[in-house]
Protein backbone atom coordinates (compact mmCIF):
# COMPACT_ATOMS: atom_id res chain seq x y z
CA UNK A 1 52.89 -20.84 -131.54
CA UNK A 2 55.35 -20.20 -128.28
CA UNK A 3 55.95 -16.84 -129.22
CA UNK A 4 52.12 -16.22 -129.90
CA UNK A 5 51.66 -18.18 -126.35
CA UNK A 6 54.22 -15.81 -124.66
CA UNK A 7 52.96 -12.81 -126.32
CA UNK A 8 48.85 -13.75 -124.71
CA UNK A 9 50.77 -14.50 -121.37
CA UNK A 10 52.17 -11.09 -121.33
CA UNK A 11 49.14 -9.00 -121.87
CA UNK A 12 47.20 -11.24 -119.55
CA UNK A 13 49.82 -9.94 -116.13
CA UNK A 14 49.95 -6.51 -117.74
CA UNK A 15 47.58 -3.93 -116.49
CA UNK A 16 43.96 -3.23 -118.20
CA UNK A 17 44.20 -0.70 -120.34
CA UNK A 18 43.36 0.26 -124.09
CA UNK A 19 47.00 -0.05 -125.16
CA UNK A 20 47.63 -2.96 -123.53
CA UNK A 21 44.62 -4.88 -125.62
CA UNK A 22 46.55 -7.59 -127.89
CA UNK A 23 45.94 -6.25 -131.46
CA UNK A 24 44.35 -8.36 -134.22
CA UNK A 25 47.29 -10.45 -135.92
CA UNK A 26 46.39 -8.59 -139.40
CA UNK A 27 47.41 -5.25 -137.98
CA UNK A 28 50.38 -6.45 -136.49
CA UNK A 29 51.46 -7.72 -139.56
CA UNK A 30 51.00 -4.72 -141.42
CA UNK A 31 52.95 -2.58 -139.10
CA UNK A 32 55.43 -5.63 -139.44
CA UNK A 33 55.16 -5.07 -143.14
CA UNK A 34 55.55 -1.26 -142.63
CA UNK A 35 59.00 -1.67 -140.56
CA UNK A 36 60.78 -4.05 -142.72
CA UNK A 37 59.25 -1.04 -145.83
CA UNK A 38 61.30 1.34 -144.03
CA UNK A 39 64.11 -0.87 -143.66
CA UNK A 40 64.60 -2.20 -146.92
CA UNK A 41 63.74 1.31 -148.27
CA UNK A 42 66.53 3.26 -146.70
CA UNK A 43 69.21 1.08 -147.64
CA UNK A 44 67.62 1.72 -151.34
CA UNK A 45 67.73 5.32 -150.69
CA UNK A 46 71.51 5.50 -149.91
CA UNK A 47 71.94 3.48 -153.41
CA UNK A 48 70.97 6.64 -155.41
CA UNK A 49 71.01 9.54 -153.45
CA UNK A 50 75.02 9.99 -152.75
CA UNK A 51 75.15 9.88 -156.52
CA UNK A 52 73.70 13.75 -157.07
CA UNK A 53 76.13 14.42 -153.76
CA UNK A 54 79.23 13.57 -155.15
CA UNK A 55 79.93 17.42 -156.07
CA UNK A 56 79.29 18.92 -153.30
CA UNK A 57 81.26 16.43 -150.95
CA UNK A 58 84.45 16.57 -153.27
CA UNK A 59 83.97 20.28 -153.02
CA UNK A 60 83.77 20.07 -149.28
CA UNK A 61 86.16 17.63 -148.31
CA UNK A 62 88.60 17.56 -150.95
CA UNK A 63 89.99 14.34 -153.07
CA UNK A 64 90.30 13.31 -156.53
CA UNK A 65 87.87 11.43 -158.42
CA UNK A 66 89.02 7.76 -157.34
CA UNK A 67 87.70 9.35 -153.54
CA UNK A 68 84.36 10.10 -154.60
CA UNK A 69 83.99 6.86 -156.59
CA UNK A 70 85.26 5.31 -153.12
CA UNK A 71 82.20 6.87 -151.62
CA UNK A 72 79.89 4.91 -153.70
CA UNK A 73 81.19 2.22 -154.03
CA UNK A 74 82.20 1.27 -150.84
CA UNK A 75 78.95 1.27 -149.71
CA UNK A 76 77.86 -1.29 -152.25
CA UNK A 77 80.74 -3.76 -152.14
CA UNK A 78 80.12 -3.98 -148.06
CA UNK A 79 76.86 -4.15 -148.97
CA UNK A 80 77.27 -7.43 -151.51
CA UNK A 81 80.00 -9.11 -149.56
CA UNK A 82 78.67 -9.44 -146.21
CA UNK A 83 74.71 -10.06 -146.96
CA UNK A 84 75.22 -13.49 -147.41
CA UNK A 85 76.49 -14.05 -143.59
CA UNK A 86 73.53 -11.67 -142.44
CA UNK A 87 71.59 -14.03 -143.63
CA UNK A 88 73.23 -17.08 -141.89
CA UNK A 89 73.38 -15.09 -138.55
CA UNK A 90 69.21 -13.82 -138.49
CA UNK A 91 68.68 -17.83 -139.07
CA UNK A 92 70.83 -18.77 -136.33
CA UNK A 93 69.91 -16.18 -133.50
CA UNK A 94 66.66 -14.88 -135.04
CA UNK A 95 66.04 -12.18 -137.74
CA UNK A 96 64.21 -9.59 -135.25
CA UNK A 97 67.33 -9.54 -132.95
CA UNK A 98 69.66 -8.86 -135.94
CA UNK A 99 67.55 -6.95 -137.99
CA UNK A 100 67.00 -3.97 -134.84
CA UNK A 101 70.91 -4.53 -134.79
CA UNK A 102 71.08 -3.69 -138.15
CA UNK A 103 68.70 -0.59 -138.18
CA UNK A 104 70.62 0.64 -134.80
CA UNK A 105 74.33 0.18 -137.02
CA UNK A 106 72.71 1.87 -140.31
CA UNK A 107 71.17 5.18 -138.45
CA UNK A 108 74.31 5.75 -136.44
CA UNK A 109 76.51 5.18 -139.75
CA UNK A 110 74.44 7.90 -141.63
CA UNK A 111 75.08 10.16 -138.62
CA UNK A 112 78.93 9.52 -138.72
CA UNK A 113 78.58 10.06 -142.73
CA UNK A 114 77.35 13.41 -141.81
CA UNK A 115 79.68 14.41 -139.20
CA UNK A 116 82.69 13.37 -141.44
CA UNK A 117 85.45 15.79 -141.38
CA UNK A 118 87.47 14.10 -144.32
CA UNK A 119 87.02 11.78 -147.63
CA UNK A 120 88.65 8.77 -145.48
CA UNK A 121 85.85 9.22 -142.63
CA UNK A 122 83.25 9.67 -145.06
CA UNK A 123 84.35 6.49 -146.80
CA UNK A 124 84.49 4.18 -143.88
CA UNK A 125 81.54 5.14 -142.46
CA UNK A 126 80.04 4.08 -146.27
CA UNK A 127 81.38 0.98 -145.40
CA UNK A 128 79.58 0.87 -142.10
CA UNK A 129 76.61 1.71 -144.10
CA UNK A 130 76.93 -1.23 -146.34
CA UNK A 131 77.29 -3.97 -143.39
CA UNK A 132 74.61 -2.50 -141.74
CA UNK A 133 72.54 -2.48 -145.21
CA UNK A 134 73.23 -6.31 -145.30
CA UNK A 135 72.19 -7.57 -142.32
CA UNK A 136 68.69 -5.43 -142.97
CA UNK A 137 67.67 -6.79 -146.30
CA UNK A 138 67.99 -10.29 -145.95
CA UNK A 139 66.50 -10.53 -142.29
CA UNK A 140 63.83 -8.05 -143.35
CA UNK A 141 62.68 -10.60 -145.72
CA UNK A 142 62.64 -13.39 -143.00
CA UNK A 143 60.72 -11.68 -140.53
CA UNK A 144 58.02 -10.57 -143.84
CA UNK A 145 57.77 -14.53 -144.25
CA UNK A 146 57.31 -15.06 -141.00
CA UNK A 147 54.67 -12.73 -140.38
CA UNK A 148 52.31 -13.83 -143.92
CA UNK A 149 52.79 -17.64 -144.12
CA UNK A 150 50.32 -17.88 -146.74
CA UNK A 151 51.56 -17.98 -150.16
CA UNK A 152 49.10 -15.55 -151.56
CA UNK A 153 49.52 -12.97 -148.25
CA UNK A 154 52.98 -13.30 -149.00
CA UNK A 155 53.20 -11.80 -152.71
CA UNK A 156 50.94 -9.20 -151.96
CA UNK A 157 53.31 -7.91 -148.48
CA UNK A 158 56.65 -8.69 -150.63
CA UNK A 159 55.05 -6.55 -153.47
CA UNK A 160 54.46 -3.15 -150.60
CA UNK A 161 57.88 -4.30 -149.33
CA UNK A 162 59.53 -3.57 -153.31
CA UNK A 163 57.29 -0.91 -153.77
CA UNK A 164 58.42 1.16 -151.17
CA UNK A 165 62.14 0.50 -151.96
CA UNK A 166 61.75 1.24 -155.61
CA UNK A 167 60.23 4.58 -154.87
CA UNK A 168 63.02 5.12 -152.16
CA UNK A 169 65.39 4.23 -154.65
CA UNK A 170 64.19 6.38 -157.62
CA UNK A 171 63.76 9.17 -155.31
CA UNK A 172 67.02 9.64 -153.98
CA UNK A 173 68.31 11.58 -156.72
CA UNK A 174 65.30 13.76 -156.52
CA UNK A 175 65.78 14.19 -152.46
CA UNK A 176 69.23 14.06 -152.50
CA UNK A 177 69.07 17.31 -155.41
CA UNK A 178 66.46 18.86 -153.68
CA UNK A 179 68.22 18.63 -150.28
CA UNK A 180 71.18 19.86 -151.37
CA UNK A 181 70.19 22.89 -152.96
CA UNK A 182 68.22 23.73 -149.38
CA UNK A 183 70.59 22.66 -146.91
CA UNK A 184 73.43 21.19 -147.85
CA UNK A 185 75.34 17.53 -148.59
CA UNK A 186 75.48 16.32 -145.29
CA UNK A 187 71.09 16.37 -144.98
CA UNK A 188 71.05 13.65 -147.04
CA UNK A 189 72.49 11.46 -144.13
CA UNK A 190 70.48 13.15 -141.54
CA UNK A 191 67.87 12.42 -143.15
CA UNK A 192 68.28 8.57 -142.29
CA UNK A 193 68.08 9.26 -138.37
CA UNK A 194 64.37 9.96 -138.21
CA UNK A 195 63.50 6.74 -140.78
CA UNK A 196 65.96 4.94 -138.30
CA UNK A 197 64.08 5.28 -134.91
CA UNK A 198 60.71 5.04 -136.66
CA UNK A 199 61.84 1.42 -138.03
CA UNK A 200 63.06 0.04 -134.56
CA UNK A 201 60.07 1.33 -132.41
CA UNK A 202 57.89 -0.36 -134.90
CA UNK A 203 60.01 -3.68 -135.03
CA UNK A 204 60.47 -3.83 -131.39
CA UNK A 205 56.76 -3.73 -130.63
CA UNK A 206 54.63 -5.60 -133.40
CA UNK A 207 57.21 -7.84 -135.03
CA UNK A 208 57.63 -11.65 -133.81
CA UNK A 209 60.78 -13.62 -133.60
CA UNK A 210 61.78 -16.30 -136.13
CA UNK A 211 62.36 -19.52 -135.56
CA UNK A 212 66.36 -19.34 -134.75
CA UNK A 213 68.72 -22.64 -135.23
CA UNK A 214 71.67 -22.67 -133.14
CA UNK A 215 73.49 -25.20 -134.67
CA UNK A 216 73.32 -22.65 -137.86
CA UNK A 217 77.44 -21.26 -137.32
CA UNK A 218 79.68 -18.66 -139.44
CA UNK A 219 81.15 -19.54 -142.16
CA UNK A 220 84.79 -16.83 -142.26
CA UNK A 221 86.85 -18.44 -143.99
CA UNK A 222 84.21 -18.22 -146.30
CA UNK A 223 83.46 -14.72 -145.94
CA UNK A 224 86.83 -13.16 -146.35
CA UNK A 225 86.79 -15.12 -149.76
CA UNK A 226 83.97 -13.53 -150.66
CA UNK A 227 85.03 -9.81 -149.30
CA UNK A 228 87.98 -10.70 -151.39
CA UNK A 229 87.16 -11.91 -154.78
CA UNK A 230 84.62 -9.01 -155.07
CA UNK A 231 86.77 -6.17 -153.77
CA UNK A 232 89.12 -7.05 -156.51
CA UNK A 233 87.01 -7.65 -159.11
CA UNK A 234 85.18 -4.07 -158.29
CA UNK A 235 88.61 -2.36 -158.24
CA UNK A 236 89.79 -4.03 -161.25
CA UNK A 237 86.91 -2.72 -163.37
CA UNK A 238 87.01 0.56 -161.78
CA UNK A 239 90.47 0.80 -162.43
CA UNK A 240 90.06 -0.25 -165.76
CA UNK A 241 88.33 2.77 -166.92
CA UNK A 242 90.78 5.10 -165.64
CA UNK A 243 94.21 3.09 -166.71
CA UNK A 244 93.37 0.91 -169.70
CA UNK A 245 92.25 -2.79 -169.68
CA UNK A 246 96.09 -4.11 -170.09
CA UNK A 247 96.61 -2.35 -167.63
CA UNK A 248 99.14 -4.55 -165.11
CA UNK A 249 97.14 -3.57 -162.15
CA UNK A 250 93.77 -4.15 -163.68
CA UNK A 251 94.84 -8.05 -165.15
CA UNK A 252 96.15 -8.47 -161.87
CA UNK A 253 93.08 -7.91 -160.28
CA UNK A 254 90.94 -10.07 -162.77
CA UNK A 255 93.52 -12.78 -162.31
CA UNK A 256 93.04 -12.24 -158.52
CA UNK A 257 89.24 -12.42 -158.48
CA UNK A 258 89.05 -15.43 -160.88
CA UNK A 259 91.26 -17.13 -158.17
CA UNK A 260 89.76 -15.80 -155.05
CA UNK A 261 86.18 -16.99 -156.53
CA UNK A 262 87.07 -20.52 -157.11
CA UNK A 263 88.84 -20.39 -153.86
CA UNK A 264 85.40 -19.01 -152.45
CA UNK A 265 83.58 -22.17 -154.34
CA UNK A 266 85.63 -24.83 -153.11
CA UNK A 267 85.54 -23.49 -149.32
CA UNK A 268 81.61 -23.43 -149.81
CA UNK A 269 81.63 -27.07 -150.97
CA UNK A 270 83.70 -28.76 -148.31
CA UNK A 271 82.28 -26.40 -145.40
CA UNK A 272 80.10 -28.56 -143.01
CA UNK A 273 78.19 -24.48 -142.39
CA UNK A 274 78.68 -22.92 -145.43
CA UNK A 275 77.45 -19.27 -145.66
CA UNK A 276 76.87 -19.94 -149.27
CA UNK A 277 75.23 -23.53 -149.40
CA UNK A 278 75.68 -25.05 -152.92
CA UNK A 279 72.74 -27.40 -152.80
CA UNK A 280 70.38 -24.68 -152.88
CA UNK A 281 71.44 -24.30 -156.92
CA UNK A 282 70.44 -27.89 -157.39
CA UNK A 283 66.83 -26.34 -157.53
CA UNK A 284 66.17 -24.87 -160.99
CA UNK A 285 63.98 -22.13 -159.92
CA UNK A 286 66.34 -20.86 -156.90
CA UNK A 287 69.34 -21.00 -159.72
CA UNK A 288 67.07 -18.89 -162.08
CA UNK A 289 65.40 -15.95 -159.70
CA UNK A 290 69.16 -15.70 -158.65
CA UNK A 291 70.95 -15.42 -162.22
CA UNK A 292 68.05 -13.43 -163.50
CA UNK A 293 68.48 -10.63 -159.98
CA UNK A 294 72.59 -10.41 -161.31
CA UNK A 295 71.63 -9.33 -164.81
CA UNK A 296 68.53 -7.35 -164.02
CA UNK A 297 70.80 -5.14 -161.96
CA UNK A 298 73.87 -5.09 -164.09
CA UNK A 299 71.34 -3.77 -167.11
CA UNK A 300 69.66 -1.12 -164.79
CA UNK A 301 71.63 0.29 -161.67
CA UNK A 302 74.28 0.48 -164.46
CA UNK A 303 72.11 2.76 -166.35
CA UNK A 304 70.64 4.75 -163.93
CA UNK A 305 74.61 5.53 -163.25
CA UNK A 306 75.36 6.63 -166.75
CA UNK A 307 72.09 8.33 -167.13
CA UNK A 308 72.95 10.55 -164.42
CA UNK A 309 75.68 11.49 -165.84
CA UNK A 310 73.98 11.85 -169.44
CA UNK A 311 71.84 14.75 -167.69
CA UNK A 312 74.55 16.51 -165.56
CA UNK A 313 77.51 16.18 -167.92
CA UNK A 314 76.15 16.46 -171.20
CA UNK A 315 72.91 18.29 -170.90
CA UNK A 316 73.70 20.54 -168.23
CA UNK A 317 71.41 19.94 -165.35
CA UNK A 318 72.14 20.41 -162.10
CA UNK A 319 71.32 17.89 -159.49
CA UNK A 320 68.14 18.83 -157.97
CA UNK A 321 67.00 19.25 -162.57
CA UNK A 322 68.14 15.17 -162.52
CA UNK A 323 66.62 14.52 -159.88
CA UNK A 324 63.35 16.17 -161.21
CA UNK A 325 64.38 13.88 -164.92
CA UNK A 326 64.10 10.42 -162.31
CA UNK A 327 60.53 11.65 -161.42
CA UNK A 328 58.68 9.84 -163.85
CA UNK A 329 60.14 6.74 -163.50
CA UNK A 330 59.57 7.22 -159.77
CA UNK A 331 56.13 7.43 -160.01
CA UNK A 332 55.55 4.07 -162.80
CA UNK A 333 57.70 1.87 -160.50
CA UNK A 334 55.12 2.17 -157.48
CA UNK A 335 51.74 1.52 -159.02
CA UNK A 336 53.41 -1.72 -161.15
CA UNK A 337 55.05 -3.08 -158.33
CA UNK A 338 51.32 -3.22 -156.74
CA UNK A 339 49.91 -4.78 -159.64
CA UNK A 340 52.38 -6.96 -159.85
CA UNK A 341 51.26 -9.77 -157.89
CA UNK A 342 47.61 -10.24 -159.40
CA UNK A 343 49.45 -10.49 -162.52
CA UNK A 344 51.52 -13.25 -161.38
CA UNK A 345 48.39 -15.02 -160.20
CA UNK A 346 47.03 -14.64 -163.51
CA UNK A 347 49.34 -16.15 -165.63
CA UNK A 348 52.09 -17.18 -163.65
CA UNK A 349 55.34 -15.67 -162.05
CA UNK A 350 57.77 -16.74 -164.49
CA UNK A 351 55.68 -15.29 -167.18
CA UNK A 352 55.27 -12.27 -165.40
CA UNK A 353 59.11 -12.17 -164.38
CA UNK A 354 60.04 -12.63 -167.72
CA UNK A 355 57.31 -9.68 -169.41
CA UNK A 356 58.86 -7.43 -167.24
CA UNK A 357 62.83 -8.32 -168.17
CA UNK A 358 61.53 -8.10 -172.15
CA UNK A 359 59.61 -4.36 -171.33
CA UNK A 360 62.73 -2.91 -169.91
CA UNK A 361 64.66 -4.31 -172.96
CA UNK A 362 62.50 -2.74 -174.98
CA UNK A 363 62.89 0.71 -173.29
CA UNK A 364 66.62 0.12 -173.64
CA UNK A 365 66.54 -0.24 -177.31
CA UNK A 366 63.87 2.71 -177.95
CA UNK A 367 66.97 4.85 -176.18
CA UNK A 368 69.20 4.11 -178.45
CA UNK A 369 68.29 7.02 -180.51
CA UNK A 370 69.60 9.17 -177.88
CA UNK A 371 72.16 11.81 -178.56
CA UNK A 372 73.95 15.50 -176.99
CA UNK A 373 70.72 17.55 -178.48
CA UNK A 374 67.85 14.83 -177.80
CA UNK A 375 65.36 16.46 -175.67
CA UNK A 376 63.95 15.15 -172.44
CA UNK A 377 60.38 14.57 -173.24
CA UNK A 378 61.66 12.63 -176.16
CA UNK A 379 63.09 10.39 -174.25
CA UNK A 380 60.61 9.96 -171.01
CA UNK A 381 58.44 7.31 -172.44
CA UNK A 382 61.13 5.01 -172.55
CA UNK A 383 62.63 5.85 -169.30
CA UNK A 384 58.82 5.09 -168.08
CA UNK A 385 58.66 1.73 -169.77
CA UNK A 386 62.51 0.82 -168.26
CA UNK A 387 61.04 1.80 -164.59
CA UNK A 388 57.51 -0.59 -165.21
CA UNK A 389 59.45 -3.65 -166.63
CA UNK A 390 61.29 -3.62 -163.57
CA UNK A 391 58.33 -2.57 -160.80
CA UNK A 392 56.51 -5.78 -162.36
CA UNK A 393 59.61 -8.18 -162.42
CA UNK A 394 61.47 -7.58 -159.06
CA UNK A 395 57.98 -8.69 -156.55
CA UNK A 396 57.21 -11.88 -158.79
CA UNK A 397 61.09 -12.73 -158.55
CA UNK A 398 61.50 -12.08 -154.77
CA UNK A 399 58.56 -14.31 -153.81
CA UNK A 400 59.48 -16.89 -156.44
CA UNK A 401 62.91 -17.37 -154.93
CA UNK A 402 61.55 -17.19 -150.95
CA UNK A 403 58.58 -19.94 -151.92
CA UNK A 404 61.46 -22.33 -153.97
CA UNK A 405 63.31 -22.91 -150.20
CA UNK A 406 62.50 -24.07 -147.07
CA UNK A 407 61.24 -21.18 -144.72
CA UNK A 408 63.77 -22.07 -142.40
CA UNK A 409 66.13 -20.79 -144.95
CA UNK A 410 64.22 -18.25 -146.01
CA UNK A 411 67.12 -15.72 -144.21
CA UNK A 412 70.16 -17.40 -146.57
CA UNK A 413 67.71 -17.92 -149.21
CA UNK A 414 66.97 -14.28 -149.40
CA UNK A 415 70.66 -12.84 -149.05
CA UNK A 416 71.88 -15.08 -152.17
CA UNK A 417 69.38 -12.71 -154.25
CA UNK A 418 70.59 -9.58 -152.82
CA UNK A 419 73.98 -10.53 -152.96
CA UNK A 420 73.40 -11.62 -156.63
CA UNK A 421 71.40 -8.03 -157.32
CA UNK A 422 74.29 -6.42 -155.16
CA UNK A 423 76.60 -7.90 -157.30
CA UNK A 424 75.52 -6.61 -160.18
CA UNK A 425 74.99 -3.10 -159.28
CA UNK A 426 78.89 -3.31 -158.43
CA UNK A 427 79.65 -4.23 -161.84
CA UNK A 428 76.92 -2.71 -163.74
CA UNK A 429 78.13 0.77 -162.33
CA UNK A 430 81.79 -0.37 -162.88
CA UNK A 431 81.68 -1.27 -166.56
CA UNK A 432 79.14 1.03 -167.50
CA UNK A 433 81.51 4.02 -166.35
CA UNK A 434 84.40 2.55 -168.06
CA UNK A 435 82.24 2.92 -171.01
CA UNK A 436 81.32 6.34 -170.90
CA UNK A 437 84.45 7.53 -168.93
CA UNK A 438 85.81 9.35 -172.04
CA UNK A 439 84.00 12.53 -172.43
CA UNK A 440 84.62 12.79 -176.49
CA UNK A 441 83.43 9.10 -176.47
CA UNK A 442 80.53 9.29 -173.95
CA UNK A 443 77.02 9.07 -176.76
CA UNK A 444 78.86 6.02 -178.22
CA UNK A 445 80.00 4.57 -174.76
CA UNK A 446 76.29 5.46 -173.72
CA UNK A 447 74.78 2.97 -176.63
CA UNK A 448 77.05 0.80 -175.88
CA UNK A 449 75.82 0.34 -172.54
CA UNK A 450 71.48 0.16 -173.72
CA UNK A 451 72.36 -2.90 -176.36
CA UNK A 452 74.67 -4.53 -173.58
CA UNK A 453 71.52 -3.77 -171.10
CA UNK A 454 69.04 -4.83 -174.00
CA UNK A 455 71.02 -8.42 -174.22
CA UNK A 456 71.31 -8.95 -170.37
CA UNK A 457 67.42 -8.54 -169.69
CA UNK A 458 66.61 -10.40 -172.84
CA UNK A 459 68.88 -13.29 -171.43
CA UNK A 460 67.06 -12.80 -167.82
CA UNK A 461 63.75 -13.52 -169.60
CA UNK A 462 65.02 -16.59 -171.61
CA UNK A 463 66.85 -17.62 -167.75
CA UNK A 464 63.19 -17.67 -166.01
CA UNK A 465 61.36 -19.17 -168.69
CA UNK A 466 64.10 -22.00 -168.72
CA UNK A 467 64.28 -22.55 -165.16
CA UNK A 468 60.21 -23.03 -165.45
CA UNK A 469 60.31 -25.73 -167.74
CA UNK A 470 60.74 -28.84 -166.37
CA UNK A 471 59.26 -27.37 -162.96
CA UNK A 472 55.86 -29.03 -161.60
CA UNK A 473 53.20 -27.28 -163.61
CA UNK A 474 52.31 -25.04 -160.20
CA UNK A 475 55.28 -23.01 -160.77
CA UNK A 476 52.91 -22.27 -164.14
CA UNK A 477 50.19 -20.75 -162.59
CA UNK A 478 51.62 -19.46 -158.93
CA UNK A 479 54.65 -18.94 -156.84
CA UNK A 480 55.92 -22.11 -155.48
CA UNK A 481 55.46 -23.12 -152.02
CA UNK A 482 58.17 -24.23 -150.15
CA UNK A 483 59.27 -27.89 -150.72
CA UNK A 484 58.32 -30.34 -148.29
């Protein structure tokens, strides 16, 4: 109400004019909607499209392989370890302040990724990328809940919101292929700037402040835990690949991790502000959406990795061809994730959450037929039915988790399930390429990888259905509202 007071104040001493007219609260929340789309859909972008780079830049800048794996990963570990405290911060100072800071820290990022004159350059300014993909995701979701407070408007914006970063993200092999082949590695960094300055005009005029809470403070000691234990654990199964699981390095870095985590746990539980707070998992849904948004993303940015791969090492495409092989799946993800919703409402979300997790394993285990000679159309079906278990899942999920908190949290609330879905594209990628990384062993390593996806979405759908049980019977037929 103060900032809608403020906001009628303001156009009443401004000067008549057309563009000065307040506009009606449904428009502002759509171009709300369509700046925190643009937001959430870049970082997506940069997920995928580096992948189809990776080439070009080693051909560029030099390196070995660990280099170029750097560049990919580094932006997701950053990514992962800092969303958490992006979250905290757009509570305590106000999501609209730190999401603009955000998109301001992303665009310039991409334009020192394609300025870089060496593999080191190119791989710090990844890790810019990452923070700066952090603090947007989270905060994007705060303002989104800020600007549809009704449960029902809610779904429907968080549904555009996913839509738009699933194409985004199964498009950026297909942009990052096509761009290359026109113009060169580098465009596919410039090609953030434009998407950059579009997203802060748009936030800066038609978005609203949150409420912020000052007392809300940073939890560091808590945060380097967390940097820590998963920058190990990444390395360790990255490593692990390359040098053999008894490897001294690689146990050394579980052992690390596994230490570094339970130091992370018990800093979270005595911290009077923790960045992480451990109460939140005493609610069964929160604990569910979270666990299922790990596995979902272990089973499928995992194979979207080794698929890749699949077509450029062992079929033969070049990037801009695998990029054309991700079409399909590009264009199922959009229409289901705006479905999605009115399928929820139908027969609930954890129904719907957990249809989608048991589609995709389906699609996993109709791959597993796949071998050197299969041909592409014989496998597109199942790529399709993959790409619509997860377009109707990920919606359902996100507004199931937002509803289960306090909307005061909503900022905290909504960086546990990206860190959770961050986390498991880190180790989905990680083991997944361990499995293939042997060329003579890469069809068997590739199976592998479909039953282990197959067993993690099956377990997602079992997780939801769980959590749902001994929920009030609303979480049965709709997303739940927040608590009071």
């Amino acid at each position: 109400m103060q900032n809608q007071s403020l906001r009628t104040r303001q156009y009443a001493d401004a000067p008549s004019g057309p563009e000065e007219k307040p506009l009606p609260s449904r428009l502002a929340a759509s171009l709300t909607l369509a700046a925190m789309s643009l937001g959430y859909g870049v970082v997506q972008l940069d997920v995928t499209i580096v992948n189809t780079a990776l080439h070009a830049i080693g051909a560029t800048l030099g390196g070995g392989v660990s280099d170029l794996q750097w560049v990919v990963s580094a932006y997701t570990i950053a990514f992962a370890a800092f969303i958490l405290t992006a979250g905290a911060l757009g509570d305590r100072i106000g999501a609209k302040r730190v999401f603009m800071t955000g998109f301001a820290l992303f665009t310039a990022a991409s334009l020192a990724c394609a300025l870089a004159p060496n593999a080191t350059v190119l791989i710090a300014a990844r890790c810019i990328q990452g923070l700066a993909a952090a603090i947007l995701v989270p905060n994007s979701l705060a303002l989104l809940s800020h600007a549809y407070p009704d449960e029902r408007g809610r779904g429907r914006a968080v549904a555009v919101w996913a839509a738009g970063a699933s194409v985004a993200l199964t498009a950026g092999p297909f942009l990052g292929g096509a761009l290359i082949a026109l113009i060169g590695w580098r465009a596919i960094f410039l090609v953030n700037l434009p998407i950059g300055l579009a997203g802060l005009w748009l936030t800066f005029r038609y978005a609203d402040e949150t409420t912020r809470s000052f007392s809300r403070e940073i939890d560091l000691p808590g945060q380097i835990a967390a940097i820590a234990a998963l920058g190990t654990l990444a390395g360790a199964l990255i490593e692990g690949g390359a040098r053999g699981w008894q490897d001294p390095f690689v146990v050394s870095g579980f052992a690390a991790s596994a230490v570094l985590s339970a130091l992370f746990a018990r800093l979270e539980a005595y911290a009077l502000q923790p960045m992480l707070p451990l109460a939140l998992f005493r609610q069964r849904m929160f604990t569910a959406t979270s666990l299922v948004g790990l596995l979902v993303n272990v089973a499928y940015y995992g194979l979207i990795f080794v698929l890749s791969l699949y077509f450029q090492e062992i079929n033969g495409l070049s990037a801009f061809q695998t990029g054309l092989a991700f079409v399909p799946m590009m264009g199922a993800v959009l229409p289901v994730n705006l479905i999605a919703p009115r399928i929820s409402e139908r027969i609930g979300a954890p129904a719907t959450i957990g249809s989608g997790a048991l589609l995709s394993a389906a699609g996993c285990l109709a791959l597993l037929g796949l071998g050197p000679d299969t041909s592409y159309w014989a496998i597109c079906a199942q790529l399709v039915m993959m790409s619509c278990g997860l377009g109707l899942l990920v919606p359902p999920l996100t507004s199931t988790l937002l509803g289960s908190v306090e909307k005061s949290r909503s900022g905290i609330a909504a960086g546990v399930l990206n860190a959770t879905r961050q986390t498991g594209s880190v180790l989905g990628v990680a083991l997944f390429g361990s499995l293939v990384g042997r060329s003579t062993a890469f069809i068997a390593g590739l199976h592998a990888s479909l039953l282990i996806s197959a067993g993690l979405l099956v377990t997602a759908a079992a997780t939801i259905m769980l959590g749902a049980q001994r929920w009030p019977e609303r979480w049965m037929t709709r997303t739940c509202p927040p608590p009071r």
